[in-house]
C-alpha atoms as a PDB file:
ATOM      1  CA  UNK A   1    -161.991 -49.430  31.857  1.00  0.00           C
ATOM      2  CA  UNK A   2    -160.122 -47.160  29.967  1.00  0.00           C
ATOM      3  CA  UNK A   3    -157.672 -46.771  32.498  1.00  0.00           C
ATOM      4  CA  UNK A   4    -156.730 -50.051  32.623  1.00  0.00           C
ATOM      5  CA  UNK A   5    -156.406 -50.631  29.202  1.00  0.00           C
ATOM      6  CA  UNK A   6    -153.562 -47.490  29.303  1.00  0.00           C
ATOM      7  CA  UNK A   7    -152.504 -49.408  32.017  1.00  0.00           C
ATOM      8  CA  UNK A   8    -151.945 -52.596  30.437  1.00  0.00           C
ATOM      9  CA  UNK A   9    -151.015 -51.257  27.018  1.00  0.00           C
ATOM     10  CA  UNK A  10    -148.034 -49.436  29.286  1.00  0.00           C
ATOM     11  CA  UNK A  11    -146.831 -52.986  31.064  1.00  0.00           C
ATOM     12  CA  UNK A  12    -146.510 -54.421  27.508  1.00  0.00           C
ATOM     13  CA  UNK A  13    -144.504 -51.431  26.083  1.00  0.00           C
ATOM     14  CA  UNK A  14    -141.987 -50.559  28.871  1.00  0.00           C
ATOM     15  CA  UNK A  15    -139.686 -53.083  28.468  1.00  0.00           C
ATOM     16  CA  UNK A  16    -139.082 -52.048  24.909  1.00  0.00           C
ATOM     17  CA  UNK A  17    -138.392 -48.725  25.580  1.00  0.00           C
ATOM     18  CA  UNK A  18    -135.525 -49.972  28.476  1.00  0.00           C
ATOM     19  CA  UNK A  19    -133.997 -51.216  26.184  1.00  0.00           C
ATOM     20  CA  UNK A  20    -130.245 -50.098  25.722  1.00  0.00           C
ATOM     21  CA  UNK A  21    -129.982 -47.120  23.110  1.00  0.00           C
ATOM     22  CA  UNK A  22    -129.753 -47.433  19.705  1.00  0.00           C
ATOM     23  CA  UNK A  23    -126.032 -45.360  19.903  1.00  0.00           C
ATOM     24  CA  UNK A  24    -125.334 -48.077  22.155  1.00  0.00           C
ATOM     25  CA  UNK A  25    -122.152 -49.869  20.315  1.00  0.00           C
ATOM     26  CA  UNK A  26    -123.192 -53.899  19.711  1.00  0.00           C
ATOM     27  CA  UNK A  27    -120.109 -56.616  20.667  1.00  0.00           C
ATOM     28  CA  UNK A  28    -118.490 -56.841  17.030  1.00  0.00           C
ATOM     29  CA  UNK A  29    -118.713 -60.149  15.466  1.00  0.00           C
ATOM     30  CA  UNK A  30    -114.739 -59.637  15.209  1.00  0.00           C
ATOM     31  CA  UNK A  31    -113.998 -58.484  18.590  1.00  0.00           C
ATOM     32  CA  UNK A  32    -111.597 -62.161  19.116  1.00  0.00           C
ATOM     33  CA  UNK A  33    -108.567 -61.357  17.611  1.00  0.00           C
ATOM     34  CA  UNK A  34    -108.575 -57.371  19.101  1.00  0.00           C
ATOM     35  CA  UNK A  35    -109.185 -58.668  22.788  1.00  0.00           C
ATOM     36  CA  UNK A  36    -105.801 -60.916  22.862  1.00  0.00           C
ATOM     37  CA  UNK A  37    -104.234 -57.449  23.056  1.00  0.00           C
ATOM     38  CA  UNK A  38    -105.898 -54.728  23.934  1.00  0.00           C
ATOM     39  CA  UNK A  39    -108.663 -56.434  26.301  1.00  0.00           C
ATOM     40  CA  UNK A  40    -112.377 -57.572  25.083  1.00  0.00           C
ATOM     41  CA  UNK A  41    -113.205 -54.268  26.858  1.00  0.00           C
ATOM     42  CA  UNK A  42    -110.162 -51.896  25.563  1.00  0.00           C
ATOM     43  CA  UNK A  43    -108.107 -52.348  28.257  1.00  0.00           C
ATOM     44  CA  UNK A  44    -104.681 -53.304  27.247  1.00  0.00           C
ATOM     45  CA  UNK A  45    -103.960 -57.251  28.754  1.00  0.00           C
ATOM     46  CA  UNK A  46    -100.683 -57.530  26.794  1.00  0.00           C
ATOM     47  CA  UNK A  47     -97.670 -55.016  27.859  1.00  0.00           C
ATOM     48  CA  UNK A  48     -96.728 -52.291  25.195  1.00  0.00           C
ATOM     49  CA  UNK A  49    -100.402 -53.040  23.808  1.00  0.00           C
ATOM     50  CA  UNK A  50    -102.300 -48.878  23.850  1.00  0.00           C
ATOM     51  CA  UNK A  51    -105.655 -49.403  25.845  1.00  0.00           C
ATOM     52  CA  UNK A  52    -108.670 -48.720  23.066  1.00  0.00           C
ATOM     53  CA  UNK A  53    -111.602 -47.758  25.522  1.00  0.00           C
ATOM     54  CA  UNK A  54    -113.074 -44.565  25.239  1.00  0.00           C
ATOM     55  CA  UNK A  55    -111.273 -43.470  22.502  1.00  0.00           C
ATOM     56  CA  UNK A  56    -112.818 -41.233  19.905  1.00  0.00           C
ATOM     57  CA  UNK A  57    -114.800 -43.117  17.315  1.00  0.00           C
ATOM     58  CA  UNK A  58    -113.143 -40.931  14.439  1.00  0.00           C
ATOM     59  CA  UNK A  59    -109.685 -41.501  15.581  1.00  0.00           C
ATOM     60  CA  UNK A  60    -110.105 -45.502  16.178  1.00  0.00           C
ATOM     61  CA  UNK A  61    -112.143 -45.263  12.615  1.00  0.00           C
ATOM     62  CA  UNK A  62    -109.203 -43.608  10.768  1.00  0.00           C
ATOM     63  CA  UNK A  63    -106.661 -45.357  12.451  1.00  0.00           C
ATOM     64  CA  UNK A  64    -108.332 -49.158  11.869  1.00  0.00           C
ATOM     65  CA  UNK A  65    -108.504 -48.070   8.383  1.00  0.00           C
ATOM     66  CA  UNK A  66    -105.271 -46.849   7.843  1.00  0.00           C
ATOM     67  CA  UNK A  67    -103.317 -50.320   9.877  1.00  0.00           C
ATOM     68  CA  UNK A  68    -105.241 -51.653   7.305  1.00  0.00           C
ATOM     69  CA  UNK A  69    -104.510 -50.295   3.938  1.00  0.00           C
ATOM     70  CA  UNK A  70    -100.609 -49.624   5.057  1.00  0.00           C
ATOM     71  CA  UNK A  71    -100.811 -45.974   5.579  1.00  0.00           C
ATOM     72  CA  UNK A  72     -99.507 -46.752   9.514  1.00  0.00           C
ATOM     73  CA  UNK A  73     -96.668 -49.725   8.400  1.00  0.00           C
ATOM     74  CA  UNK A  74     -96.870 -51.821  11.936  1.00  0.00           C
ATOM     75  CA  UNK A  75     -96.849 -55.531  10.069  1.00  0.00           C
ATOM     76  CA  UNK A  76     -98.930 -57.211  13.492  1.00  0.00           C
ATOM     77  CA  UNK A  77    -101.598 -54.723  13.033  1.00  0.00           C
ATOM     78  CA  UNK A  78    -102.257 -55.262   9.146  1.00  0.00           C
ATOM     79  CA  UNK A  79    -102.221 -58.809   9.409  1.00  0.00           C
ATOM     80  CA  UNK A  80    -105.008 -58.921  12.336  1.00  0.00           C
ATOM     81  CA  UNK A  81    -107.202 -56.686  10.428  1.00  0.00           C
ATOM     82  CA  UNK A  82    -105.875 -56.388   6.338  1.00  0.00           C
ATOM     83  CA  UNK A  83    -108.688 -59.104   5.523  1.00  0.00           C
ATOM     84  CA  UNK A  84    -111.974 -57.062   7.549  1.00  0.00           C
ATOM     85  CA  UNK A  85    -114.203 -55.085   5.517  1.00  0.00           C
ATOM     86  CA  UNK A  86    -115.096 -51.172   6.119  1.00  0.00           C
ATOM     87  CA  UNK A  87    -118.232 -52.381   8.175  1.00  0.00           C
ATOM     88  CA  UNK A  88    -116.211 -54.556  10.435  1.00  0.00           C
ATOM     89  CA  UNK A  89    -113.622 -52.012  11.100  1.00  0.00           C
ATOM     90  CA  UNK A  90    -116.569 -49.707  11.832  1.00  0.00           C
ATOM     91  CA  UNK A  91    -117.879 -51.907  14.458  1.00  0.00           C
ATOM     92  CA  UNK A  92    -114.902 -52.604  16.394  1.00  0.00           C
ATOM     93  CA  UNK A  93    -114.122 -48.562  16.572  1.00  0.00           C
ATOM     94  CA  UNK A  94    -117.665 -48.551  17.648  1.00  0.00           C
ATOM     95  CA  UNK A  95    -117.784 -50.900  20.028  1.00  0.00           C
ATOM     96  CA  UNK A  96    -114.500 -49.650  22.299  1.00  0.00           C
ATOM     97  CA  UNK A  97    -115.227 -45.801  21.858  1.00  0.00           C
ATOM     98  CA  UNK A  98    -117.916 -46.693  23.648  1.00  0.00           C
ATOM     99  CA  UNK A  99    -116.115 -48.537  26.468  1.00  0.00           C
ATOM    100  CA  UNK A 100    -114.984 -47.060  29.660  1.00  0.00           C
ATOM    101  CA  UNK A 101    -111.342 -46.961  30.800  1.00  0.00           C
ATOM    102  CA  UNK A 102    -111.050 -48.611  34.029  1.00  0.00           C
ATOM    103  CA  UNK A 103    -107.685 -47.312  36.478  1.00  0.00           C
ATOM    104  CA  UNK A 104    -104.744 -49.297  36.040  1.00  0.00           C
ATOM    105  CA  UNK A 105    -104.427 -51.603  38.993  1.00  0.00           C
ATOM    106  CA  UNK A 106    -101.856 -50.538  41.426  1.00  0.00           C
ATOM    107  CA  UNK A 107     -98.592 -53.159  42.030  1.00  0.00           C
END
């Protein structure tokens, strides 16, 4: 009886525990605007645009940050994100360091 209890008890509590990780990086709310250039999963879909996946979390952090406050003075990038809070910028660095680059398709 016991056994099956375990048993049961272990059927209701696997598929929490498949779940995807809590490091796992969670589609920003403010993902929209980024994807028209550099690709919903950070790979560039408008020419001269720098592909974003898999890029180090501090770096995209920093960067976001400083498009944003005027500290890197390209006017396309502080419009898209001058108005997103610290938490937002967080999420988007979050969310396409964790992407994978994908190989440039060949012409």
């Amino acid at each position: 009886m016991r056994i099956l209890i375990a048993a049961l008890c272990l059927t209701v509590a696997l598929p929490g525990v498949a779940r995807t990780p809590a490091s796992a990086a969670a589609k920003p709310s403010r993902l929209g605007l980024c994807a028209a250039c550099h690709g919903e999963t950070g790979m560039a879909v408008m020419p001269g645009a720098p592909n974003l996946a898999g890029q180090r979390l501090d770096y995209l952090r920093q960067a976001l940050k400083d498009y944003r406050d005027g500290h890197r003075d390209v006017p396309v990038m502080r419009a898209a994100i001058g108005p997103l809070s610290d938490a937002e910028l967080d999420a988007l660095a979050r969310w396409y360091s964790a992407q994978t680059p994908t190989p440039a398709a060949q012409p």
